[in-house]
C-alpha atoms as a PDB file:
ATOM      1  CA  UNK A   1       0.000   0.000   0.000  1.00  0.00           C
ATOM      2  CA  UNK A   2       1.436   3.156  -1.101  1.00  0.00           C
ATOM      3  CA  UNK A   3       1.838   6.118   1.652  1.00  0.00           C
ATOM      4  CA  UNK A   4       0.315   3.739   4.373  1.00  0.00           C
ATOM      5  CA  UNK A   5       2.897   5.442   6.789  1.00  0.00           C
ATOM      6  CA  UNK A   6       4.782   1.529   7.736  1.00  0.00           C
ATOM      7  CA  UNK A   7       7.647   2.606   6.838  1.00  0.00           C
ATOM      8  CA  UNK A   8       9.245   6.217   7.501  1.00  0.00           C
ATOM      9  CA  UNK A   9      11.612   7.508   4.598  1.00  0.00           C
ATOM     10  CA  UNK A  10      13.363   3.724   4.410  1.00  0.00           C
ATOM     11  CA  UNK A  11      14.469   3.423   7.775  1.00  0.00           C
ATOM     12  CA  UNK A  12      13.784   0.472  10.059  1.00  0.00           C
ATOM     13  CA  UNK A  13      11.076   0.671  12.479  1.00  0.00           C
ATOM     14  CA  UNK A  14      12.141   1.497  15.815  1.00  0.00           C
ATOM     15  CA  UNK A  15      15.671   3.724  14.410  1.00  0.00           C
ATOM     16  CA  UNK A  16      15.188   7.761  15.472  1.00  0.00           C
ATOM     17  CA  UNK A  17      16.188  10.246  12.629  1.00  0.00           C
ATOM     18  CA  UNK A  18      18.956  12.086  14.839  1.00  0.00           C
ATOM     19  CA  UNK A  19      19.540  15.366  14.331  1.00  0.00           C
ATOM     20  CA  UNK A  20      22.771  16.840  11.372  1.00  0.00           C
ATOM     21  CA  UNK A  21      23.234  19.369  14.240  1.00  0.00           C
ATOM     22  CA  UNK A  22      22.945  18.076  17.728  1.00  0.00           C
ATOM     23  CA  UNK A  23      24.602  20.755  19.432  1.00  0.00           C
ATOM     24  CA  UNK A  24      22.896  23.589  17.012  1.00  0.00           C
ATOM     25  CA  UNK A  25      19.818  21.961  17.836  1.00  0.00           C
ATOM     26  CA  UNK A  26      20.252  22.352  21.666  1.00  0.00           C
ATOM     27  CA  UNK A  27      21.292  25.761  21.697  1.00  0.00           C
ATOM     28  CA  UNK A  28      18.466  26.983  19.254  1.00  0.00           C
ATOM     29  CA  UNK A  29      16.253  25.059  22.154  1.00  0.00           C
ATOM     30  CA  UNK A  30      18.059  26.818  25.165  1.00  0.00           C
ATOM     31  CA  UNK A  31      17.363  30.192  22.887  1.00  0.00           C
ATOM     32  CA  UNK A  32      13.286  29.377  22.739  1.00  0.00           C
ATOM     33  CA  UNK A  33      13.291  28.280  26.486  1.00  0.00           C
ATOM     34  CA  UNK A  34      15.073  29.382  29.933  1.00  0.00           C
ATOM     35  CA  UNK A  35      17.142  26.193  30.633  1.00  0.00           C
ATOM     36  CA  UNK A  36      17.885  27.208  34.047  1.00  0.00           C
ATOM     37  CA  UNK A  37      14.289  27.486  34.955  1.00  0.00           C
ATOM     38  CA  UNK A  38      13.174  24.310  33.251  1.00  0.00           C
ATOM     39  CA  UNK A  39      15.993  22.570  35.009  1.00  0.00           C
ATOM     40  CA  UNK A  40      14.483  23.761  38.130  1.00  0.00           C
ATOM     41  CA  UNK A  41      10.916  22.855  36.979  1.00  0.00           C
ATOM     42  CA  UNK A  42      12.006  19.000  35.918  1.00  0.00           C
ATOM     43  CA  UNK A  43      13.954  18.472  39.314  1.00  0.00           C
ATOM     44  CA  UNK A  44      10.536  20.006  41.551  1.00  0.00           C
ATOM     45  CA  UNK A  45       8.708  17.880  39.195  1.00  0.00           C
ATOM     46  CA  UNK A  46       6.710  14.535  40.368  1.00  0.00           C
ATOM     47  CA  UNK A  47       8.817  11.752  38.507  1.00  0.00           C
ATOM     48  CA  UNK A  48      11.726  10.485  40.304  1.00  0.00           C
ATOM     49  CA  UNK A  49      13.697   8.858  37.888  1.00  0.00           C
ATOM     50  CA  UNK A  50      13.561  11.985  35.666  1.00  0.00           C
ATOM     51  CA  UNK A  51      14.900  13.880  38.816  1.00  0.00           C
ATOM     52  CA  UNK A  52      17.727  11.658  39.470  1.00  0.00           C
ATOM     53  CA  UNK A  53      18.685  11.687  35.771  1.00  0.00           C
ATOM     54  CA  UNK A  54      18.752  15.328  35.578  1.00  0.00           C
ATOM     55  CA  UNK A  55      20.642  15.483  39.125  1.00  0.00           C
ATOM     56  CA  UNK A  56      23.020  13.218  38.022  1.00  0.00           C
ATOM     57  CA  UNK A  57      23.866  15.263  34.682  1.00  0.00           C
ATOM     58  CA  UNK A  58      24.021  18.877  36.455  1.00  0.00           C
ATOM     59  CA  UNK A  59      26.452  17.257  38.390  1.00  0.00           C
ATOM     60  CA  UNK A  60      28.596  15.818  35.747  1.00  0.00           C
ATOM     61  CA  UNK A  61      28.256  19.227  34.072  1.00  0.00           C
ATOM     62  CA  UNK A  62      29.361  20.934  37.044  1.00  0.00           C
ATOM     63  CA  UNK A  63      32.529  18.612  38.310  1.00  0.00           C
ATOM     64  CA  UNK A  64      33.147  16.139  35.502  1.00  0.00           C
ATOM     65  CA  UNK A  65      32.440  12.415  35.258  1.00  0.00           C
ATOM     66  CA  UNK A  66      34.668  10.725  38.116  1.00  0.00           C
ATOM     67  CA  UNK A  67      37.551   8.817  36.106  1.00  0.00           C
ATOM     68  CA  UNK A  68      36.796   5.096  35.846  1.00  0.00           C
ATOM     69  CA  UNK A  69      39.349   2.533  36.675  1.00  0.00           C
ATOM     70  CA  UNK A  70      40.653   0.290  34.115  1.00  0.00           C
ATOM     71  CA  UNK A  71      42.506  -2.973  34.836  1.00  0.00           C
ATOM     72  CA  UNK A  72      44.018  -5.513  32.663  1.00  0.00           C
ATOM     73  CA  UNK A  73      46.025  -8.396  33.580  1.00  0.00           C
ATOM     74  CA  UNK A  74      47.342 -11.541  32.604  1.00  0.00           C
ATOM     75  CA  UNK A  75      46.940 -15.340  32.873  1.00  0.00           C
ATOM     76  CA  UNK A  76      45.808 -16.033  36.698  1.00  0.00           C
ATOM     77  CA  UNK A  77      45.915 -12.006  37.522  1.00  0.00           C
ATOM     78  CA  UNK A  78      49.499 -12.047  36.638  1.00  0.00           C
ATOM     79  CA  UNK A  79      51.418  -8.913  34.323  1.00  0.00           C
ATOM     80  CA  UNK A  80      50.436  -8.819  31.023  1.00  0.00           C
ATOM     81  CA  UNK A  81      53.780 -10.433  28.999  1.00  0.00           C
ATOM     82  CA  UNK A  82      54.577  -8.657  25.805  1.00  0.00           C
ATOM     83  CA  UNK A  83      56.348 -10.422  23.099  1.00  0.00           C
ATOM     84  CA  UNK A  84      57.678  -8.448  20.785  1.00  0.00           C
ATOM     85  CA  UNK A  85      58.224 -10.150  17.286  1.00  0.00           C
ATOM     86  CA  UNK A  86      58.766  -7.565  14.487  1.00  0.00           C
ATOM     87  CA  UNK A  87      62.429  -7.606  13.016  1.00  0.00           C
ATOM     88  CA  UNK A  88      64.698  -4.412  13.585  1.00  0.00           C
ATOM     89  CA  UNK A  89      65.213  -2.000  10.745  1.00  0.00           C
ATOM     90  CA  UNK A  90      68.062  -2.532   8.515  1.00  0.00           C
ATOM     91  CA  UNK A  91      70.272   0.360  10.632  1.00  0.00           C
ATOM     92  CA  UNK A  92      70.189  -1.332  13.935  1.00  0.00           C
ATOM     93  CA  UNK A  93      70.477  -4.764  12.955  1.00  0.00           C
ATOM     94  CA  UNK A  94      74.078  -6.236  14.082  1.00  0.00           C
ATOM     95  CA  UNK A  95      76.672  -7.170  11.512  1.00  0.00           C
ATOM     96  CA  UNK A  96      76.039 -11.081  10.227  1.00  0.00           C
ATOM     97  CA  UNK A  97      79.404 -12.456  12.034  1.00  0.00           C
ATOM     98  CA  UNK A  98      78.091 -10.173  15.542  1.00  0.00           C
ATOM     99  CA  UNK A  99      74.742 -11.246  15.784  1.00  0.00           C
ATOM    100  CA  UNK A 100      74.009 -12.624  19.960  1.00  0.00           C
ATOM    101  CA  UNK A 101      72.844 -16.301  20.078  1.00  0.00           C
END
């Protein structure tokens, strides 16, 4: 059925057109609407998730995310061994008759 509306432009169902210009987008937003004040609004507001969400951004914007901790180990928690096995350039390469064994 042509135009039945099943299918937007070609996408999939369920993929959101996202914007060319995210940031452009927000700030001609923030220039419609007081940001500050609707900040204020959505963290008075009744739904708690939505007020954690926001808290938890206005802090990130404020101090930064907290760094996060990467590990990586080897076999049994061990150092990680690096083998390296790429031949030297010509330059530093020892004469034939000088090479270590």
């Amino acid at each position: 059925m042509a135009g039945s509306g099943s299918r937007a432009a070609g996408r999939r169902p369920g993929k959101k057109k996202l914007a060319a210009d995210p940031k452009g987008l927000a700030q001609g937003v923030f220039a419609r609407v007081d940001a500050e004040q609707t900040a204020v609004d959505l963290l008075r507001g009744g739904d708690k998730r939505l007020k954690i969400r926001m808290f938890e951004l206005l802090l990130a914007y404020a101090f930064g995310k907290p760094a996060q901790r990467v590990e990586a180990s080897g076999p049994g928690g061990g150092p990680i061994r690096m083998i390296w096995d790429i031949p030297a350039p010509e330059r530093e390469r020892a004469p034939e008759g000088k090479r270590e064994k």
